[in-house]
Protein backbone atom coordinates (compact mmCIF):
# COMPACT_ATOMS: atom_id res chain seq x y z
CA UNK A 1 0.00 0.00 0.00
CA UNK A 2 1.25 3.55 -0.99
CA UNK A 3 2.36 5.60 1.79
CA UNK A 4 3.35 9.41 1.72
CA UNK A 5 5.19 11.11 4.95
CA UNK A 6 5.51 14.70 4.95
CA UNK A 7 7.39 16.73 7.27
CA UNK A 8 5.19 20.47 8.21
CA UNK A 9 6.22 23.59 9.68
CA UNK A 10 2.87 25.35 10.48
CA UNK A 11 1.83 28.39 11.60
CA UNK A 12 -1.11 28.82 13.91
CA UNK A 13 -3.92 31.48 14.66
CA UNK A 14 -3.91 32.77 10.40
CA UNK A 15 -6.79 33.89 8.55
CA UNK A 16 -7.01 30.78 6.36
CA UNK A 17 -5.28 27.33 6.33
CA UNK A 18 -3.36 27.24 3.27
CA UNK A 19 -0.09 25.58 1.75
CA UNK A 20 2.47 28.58 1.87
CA UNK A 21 5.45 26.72 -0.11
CA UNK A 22 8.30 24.29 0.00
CA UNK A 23 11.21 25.11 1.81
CA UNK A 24 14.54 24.22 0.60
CA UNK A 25 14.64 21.29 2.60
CA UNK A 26 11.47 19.75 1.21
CA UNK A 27 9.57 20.86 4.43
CA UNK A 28 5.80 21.84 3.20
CA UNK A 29 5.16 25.44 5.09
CA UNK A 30 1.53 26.02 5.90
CA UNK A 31 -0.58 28.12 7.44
CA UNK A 32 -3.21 27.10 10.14
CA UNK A 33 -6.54 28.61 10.45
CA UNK A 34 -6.91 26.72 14.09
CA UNK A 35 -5.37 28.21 17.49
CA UNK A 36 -2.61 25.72 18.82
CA UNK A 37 -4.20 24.90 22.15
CA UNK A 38 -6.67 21.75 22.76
CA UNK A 39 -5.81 20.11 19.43
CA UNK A 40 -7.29 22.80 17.27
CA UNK A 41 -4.57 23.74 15.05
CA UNK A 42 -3.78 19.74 14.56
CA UNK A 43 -7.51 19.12 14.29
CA UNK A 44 -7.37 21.60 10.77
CA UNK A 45 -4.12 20.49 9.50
CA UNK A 46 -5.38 16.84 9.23
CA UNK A 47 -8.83 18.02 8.44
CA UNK A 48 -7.78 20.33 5.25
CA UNK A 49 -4.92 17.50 4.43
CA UNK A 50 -7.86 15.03 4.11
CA UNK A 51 -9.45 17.50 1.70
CA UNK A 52 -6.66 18.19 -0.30
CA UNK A 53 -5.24 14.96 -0.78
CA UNK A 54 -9.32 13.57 -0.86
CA UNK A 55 -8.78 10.41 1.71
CA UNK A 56 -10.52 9.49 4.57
CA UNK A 57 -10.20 10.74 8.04
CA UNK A 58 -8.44 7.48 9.20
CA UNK A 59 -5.91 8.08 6.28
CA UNK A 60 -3.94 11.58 7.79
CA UNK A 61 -1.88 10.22 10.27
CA UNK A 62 -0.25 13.06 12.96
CA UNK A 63 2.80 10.66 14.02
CA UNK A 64 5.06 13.20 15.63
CA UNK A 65 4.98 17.27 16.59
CA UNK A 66 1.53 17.41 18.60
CA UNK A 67 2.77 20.10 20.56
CA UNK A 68 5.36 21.92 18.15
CA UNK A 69 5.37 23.96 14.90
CA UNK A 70 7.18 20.98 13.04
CA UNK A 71 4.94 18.06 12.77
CA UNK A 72 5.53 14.89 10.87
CA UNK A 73 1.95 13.63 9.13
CA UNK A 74 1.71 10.26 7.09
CA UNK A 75 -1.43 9.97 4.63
CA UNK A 76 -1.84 6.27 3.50
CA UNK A 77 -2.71 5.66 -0.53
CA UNK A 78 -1.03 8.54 -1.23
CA UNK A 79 2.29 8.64 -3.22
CA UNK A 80 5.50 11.48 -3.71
CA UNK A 81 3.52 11.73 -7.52
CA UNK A 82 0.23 12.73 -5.33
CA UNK A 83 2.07 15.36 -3.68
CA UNK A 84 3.75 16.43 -6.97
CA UNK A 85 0.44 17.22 -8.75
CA UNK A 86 -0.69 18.60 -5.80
CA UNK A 87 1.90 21.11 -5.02
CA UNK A 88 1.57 21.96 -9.13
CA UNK A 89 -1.77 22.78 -8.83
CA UNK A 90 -1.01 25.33 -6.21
């Protein structure tokens, strides 16, 4: 089964959640609607993920970085050529 791990900086308490770039390092920047306390801000990262990548909620994994800026996220049946056409579309 395809498996896609992404490494996130994000950036609580903005306007709109939104994919901001790439960094140099291949870390995806993003913005996060969501204020980082109770789980909100993780809450909307795997909730817009789910959109953008269309897979279920069970499929957006948060597997490290609950409580920091720099969170790790897996999304099973998803592929680097997923993310490719993705990020184009941006």
């Amino acid at each position: 089964m395809k498996e896609l791990h992404l490494t996130i900086k994000v950036t609580p308490n903005a306007a709109k959640t939104a994919i901001v770039g790439l960094m140099e390092n291949g870390v995806i920047k993003m913005k996060i609607k969501g204020a980082p306390e109770k789980g909100k801000a993780n809450q909307e990262l795997c909730r817009f993920l789910q959109d953008v990548f269309q897979v279920a909620k069970n499929d957006v994994i948060l597997i490290s970085g609950v409580a920091s800026r720099l969170k790790q996220v897996k999304i099973v049946g998803k592929d680097e050529e997923d993310l490719k056409e993705i990020l184009t579309a941006l």
